[in-house]
C-alpha atoms as a PDB file:
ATOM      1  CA  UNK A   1       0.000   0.000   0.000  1.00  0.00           C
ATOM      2  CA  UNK A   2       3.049   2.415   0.932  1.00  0.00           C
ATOM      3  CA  UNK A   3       4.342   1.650  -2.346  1.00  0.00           C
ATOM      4  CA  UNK A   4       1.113   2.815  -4.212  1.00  0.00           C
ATOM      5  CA  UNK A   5       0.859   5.950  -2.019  1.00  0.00           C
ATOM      6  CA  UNK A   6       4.177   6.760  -3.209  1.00  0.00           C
ATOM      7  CA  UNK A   7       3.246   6.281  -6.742  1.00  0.00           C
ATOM      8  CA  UNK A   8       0.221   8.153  -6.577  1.00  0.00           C
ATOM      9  CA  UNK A   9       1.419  11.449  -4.971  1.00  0.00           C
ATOM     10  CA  UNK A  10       5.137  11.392  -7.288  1.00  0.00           C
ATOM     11  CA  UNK A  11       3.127  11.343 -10.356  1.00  0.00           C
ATOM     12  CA  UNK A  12       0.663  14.130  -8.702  1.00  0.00           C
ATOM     13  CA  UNK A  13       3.298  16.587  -8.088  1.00  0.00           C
ATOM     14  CA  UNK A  14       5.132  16.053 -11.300  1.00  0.00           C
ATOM     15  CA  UNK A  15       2.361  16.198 -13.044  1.00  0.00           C
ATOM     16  CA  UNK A  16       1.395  19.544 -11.275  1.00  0.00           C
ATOM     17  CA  UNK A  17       4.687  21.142 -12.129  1.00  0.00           C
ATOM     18  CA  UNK A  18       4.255  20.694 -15.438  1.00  0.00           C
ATOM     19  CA  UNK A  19       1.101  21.638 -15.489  1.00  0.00           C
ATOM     20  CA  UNK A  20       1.902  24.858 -13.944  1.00  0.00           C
ATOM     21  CA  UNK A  21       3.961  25.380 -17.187  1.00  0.00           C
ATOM     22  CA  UNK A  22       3.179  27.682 -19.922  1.00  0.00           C
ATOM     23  CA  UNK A  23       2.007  25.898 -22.968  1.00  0.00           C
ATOM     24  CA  UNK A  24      -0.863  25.508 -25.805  1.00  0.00           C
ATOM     25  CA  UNK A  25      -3.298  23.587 -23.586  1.00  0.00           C
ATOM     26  CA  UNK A  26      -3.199  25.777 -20.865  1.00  0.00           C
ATOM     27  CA  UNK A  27      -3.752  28.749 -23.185  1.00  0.00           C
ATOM     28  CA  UNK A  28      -6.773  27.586 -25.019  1.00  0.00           C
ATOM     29  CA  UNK A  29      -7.647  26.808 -20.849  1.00  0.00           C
ATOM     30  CA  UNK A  30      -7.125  30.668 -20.346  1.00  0.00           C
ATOM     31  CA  UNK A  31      -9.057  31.844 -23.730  1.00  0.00           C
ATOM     32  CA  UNK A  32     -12.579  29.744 -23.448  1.00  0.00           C
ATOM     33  CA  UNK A  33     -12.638  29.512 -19.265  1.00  0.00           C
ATOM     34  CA  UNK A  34     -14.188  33.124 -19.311  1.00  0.00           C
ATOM     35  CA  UNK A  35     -17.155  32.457 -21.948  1.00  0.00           C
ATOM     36  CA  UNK A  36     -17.236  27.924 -21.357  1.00  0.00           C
ATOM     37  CA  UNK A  37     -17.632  28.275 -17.275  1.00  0.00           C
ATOM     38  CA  UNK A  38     -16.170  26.172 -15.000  1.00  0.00           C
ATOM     39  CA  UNK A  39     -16.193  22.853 -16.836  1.00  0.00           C
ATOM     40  CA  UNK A  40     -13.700  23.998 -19.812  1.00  0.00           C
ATOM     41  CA  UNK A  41     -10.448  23.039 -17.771  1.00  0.00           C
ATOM     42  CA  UNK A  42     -11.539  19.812 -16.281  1.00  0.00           C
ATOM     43  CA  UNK A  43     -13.088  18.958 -20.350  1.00  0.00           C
ATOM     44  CA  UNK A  44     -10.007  19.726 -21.777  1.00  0.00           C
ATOM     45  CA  UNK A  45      -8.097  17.374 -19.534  1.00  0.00           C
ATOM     46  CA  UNK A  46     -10.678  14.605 -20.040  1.00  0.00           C
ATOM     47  CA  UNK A  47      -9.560  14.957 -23.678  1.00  0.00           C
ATOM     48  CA  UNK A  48      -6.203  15.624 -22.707  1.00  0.00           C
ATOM     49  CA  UNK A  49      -6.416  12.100 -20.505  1.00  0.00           C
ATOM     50  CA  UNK A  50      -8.239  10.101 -23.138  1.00  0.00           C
ATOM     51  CA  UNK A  51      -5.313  10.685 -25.203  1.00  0.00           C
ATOM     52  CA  UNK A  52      -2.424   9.913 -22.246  1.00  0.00           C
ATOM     53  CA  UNK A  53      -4.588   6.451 -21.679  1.00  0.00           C
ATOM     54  CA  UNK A  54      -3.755   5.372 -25.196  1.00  0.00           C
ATOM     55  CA  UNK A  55      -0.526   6.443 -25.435  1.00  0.00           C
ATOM     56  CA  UNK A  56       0.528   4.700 -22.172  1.00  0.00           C
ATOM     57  CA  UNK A  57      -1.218   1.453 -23.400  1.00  0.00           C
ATOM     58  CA  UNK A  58       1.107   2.192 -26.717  1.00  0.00           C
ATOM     59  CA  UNK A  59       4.040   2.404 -24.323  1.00  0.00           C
ATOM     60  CA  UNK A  60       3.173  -0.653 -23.176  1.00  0.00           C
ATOM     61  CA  UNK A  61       3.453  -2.483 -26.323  1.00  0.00           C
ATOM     62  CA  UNK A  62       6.756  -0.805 -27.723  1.00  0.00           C
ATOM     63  CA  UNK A  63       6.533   2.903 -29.241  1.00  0.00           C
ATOM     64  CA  UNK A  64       8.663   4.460 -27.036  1.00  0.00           C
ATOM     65  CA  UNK A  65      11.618   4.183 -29.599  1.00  0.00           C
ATOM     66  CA  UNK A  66       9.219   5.576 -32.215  1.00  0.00           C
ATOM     67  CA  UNK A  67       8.861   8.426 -30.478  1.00  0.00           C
ATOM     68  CA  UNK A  68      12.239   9.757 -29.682  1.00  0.00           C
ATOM     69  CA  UNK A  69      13.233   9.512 -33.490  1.00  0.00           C
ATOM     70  CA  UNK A  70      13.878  12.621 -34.909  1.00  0.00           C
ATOM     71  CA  UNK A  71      12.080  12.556 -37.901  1.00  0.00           C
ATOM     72  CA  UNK A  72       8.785  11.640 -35.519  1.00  0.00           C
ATOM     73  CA  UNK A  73       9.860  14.632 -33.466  1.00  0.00           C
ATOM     74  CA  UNK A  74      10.293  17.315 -36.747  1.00  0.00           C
ATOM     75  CA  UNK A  75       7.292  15.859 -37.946  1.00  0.00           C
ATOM     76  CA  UNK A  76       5.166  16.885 -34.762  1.00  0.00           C
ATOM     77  CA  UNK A  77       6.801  20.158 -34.449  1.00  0.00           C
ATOM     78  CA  UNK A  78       6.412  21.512 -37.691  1.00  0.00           C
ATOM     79  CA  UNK A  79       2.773  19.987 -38.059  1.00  0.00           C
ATOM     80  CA  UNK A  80       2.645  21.342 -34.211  1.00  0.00           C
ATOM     81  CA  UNK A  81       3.511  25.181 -35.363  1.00  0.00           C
ATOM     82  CA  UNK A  82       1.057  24.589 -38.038  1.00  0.00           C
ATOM     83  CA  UNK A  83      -1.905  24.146 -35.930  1.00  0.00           C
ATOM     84  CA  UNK A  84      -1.188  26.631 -33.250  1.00  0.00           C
ATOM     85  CA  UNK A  85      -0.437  29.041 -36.348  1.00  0.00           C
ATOM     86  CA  UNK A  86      -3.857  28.502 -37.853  1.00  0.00           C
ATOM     87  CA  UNK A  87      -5.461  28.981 -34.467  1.00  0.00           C
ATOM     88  CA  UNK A  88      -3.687  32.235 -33.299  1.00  0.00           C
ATOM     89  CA  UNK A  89      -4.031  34.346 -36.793  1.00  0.00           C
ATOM     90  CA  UNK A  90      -7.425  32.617 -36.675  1.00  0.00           C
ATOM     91  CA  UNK A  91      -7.950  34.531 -33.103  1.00  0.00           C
ATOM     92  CA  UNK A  92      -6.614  37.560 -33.822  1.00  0.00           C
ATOM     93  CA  UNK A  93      -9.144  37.812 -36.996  1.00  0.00           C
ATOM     94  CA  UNK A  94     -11.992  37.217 -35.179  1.00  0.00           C
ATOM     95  CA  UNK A  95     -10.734  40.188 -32.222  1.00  0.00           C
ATOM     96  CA  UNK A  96     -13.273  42.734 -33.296  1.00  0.00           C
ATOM     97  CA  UNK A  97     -16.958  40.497 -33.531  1.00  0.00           C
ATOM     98  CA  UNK A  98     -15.865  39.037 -30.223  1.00  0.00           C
ATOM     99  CA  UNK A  99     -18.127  39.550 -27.095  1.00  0.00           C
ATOM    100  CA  UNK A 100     -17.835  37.679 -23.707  1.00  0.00           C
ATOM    101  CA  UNK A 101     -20.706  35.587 -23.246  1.00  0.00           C
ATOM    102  CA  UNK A 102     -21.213  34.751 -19.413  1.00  0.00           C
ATOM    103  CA  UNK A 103     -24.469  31.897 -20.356  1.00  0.00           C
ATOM    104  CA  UNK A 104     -22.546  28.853 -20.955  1.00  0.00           C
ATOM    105  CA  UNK A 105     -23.273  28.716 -24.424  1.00  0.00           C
ATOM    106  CA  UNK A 106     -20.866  28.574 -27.579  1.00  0.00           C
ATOM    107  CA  UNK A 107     -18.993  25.270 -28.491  1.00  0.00           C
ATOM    108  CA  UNK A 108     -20.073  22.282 -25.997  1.00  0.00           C
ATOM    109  CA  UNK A 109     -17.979  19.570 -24.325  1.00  0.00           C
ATOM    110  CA  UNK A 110     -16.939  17.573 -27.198  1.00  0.00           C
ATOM    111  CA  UNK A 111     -15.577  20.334 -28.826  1.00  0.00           C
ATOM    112  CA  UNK A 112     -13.491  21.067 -25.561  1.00  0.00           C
ATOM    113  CA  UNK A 113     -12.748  17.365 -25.221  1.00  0.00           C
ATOM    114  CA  UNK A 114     -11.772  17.145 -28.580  1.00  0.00           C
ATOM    115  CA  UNK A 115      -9.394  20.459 -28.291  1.00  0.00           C
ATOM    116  CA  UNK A 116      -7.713  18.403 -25.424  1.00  0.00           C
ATOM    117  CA  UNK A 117      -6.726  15.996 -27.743  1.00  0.00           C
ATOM    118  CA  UNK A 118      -5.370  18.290 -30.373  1.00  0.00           C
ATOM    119  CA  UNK A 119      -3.593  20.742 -28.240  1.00  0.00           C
ATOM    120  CA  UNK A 120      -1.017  17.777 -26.601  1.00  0.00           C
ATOM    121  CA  UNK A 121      -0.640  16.336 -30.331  1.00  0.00           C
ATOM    122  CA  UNK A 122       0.301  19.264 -31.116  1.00  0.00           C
ATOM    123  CA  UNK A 123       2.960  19.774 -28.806  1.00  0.00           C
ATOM    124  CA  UNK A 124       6.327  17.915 -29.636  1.00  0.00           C
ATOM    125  CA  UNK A 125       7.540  17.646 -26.143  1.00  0.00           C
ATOM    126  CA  UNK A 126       4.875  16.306 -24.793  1.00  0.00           C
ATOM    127  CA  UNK A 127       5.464  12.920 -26.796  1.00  0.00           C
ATOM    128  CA  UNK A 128       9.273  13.341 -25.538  1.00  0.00           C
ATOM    129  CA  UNK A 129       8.043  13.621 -22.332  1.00  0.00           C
ATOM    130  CA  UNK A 130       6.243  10.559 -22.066  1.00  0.00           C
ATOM    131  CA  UNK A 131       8.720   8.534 -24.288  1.00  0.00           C
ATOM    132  CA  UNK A 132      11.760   9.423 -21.638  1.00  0.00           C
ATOM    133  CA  UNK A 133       9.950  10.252 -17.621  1.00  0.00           C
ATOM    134  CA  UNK A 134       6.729   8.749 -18.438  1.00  0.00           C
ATOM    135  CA  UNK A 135       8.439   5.548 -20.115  1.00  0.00           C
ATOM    136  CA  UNK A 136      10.510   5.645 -17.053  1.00  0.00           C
ATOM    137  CA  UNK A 137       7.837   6.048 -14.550  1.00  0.00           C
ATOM    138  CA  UNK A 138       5.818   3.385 -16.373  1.00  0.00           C
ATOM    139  CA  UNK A 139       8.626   0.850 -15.772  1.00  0.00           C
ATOM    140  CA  UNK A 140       8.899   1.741 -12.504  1.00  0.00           C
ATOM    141  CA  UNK A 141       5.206   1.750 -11.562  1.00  0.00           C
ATOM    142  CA  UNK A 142       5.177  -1.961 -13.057  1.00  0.00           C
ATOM    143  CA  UNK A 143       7.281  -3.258 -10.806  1.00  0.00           C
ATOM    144  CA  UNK A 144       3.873  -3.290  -8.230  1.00  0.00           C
ATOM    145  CA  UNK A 145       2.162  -4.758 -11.264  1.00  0.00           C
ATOM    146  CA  UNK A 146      -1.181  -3.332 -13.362  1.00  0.00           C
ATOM    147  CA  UNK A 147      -2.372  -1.374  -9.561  1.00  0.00           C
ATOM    148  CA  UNK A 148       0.869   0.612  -9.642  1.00  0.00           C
ATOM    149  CA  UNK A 149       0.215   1.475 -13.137  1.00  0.00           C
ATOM    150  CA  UNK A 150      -3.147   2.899 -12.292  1.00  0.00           C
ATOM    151  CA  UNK A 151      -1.754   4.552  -9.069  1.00  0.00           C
ATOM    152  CA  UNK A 152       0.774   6.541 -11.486  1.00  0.00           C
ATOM    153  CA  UNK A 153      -1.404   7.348 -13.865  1.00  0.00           C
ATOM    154  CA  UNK A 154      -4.462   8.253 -11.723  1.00  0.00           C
ATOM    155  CA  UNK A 155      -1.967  10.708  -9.864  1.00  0.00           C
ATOM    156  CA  UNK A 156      -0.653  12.105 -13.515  1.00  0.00           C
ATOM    157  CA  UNK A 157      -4.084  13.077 -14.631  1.00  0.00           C
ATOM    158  CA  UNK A 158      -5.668  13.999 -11.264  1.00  0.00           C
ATOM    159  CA  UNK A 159      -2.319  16.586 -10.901  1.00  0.00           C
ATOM    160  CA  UNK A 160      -3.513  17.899 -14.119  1.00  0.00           C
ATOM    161  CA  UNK A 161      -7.124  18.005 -13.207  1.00  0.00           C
ATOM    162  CA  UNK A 162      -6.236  20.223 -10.216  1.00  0.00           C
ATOM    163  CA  UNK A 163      -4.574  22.893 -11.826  1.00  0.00           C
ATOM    164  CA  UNK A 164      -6.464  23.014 -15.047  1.00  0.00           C
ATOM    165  CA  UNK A 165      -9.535  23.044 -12.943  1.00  0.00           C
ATOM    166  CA  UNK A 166      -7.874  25.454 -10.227  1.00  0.00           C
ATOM    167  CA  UNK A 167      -7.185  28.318 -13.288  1.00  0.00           C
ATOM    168  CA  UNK A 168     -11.057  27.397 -15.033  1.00  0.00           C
ATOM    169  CA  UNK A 169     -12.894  28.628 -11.344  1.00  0.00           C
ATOM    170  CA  UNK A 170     -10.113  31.507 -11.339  1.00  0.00           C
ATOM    171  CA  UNK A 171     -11.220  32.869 -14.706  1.00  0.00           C
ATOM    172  CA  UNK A 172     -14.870  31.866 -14.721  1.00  0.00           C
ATOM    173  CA  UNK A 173     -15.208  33.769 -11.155  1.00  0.00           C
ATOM    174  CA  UNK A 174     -13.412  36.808 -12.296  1.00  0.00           C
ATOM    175  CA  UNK A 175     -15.240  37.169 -15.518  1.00  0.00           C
ATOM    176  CA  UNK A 176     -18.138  39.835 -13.995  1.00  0.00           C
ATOM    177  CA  UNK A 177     -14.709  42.085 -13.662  1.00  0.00           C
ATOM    178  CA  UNK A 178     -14.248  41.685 -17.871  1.00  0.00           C
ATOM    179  CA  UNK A 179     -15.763  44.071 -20.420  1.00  0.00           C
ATOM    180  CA  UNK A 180     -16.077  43.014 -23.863  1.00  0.00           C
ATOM    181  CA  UNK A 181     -12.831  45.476 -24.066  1.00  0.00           C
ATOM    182  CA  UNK A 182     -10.676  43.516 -21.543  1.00  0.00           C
ATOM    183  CA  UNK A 183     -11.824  39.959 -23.152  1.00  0.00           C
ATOM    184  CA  UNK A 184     -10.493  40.748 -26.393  1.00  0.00           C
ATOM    185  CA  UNK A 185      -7.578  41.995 -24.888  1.00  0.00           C
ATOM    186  CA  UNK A 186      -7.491  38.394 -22.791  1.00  0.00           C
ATOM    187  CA  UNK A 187      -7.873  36.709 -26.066  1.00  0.00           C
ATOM    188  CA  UNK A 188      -5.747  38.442 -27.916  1.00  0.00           C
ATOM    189  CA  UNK A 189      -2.819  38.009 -25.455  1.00  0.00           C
ATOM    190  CA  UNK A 190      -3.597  34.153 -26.159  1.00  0.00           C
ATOM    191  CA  UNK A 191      -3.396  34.139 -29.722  1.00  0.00           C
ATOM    192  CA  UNK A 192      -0.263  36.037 -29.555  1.00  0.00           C
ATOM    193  CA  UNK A 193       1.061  32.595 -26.702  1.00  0.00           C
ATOM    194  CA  UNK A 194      -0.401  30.692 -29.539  1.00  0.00           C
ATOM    195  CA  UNK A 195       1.617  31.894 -31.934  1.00  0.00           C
ATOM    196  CA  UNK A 196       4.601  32.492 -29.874  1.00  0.00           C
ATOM    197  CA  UNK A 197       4.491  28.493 -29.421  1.00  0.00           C
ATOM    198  CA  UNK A 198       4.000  27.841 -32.699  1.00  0.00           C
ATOM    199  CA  UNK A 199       7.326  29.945 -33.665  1.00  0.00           C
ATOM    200  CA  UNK A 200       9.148  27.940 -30.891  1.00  0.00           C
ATOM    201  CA  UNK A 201       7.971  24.626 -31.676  1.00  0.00           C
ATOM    202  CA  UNK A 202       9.351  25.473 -35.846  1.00  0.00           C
ATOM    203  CA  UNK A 203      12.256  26.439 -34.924  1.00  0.00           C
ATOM    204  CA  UNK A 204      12.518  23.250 -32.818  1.00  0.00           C
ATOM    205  CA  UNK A 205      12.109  21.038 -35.534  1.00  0.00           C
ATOM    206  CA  UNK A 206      13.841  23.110 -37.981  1.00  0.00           C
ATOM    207  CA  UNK A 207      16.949  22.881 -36.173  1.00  0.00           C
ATOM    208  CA  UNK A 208      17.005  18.819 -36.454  1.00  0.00           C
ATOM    209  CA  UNK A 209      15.692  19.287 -39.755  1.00  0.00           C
ATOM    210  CA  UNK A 210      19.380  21.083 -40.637  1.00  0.00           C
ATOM    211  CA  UNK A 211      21.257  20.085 -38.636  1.00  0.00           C
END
């Protein structure tokens, strides 16, 4: 039991910490929170979790080396910049017809669950991550067999679920302090992150590309 504890709250608090990190998921978290309500951060993870369950199963059967190649890793980064490209100018267009909406309404869940998804495919570390200290913590966690698996993981996403959720109630509950004004600007300051990570994430895989 000591042994699963110790699973569980590790992969909680690394989780967190990266979590805490600046990145495409946690933007799109920022953007919608303020019109979506409180649900948007804990939908996105649930997309965001979906996708983690299959990749650990796939880690289980072998892709790890798959994933640290570096023409998987160009390949996500420059298809990565892409997306996050498309999505930020796509932002930034839509600045002046854009009014907060405090009702609920505008995309539903599946279109948050399925922006889960896309934002961590998106992001070329994210695969490294879980093809080096997942991998690792996988390995490890199977040493207390299939429960110790499900203690690390249930700790991973639940460390994600707290923050993501933490920074939805955050913006949701602040929104009656936002004029249409100040939500553009708050949405604008977004699709400028967006694009910011999409320039990163190019010149990522550009650099293995030439090198």
């Amino acid at each position: 039991m000591t042994l699963f504890i110790t699973l569980f709250a590790t992969s909680f608090m690394v989780a967190l910490s990266g979590a805490i990190m600046p990145g495409p998921l946690l933007t799109v978290t920022i953007s919608e929170s303020s019109r979506r309500g409180l649900m948007t951060g804990p939908l996105l993870i649930a997309g965001h979790a979906l996708l983690e369950l299959a990749l650990v199963v796939a880690l289980l059967m072998g892709l790890a080396p798959l994933l640290t190649l570096e023409p998987v890793f160009i390949f996500i980064a420059l298809a990565g910049s892409a997306v996050l490209l498309w999505m930020g100018v796509g932002m930034l267009k839509s600045l002046p017809a854009m009014t907060l909406v405090t009702d609920g309404s505008g995309l539903g869940g599946r279109s948050l669950i399925l922006s889960g998804i896309l934002m961590s495919l998106v992001n070329p570390y994210w695969s490294i991550w879980w093809a080096t200290i997942g991998l690792g913590y996988i390995l490890h966690s199977m040493k207390a067999g299939t429960m110790g698996v499900v203690a690390f993981f249930t700790g991973h996403i639940l460390g994600d679920l707290f923050w993501y959720a933490a920074v939805s109630t955050a913006i949701w509950k602040g929104r009656r302090l936002l004029s249409d004004r100040g939500y553009r600007i708050l949405i604008g300051t977004c699709a400028i992150f967006l694009i910011v990570f999409s320039c990163l994430f190019a010149w990522s895989g550009m650099q293995k590309l030439f090198v």
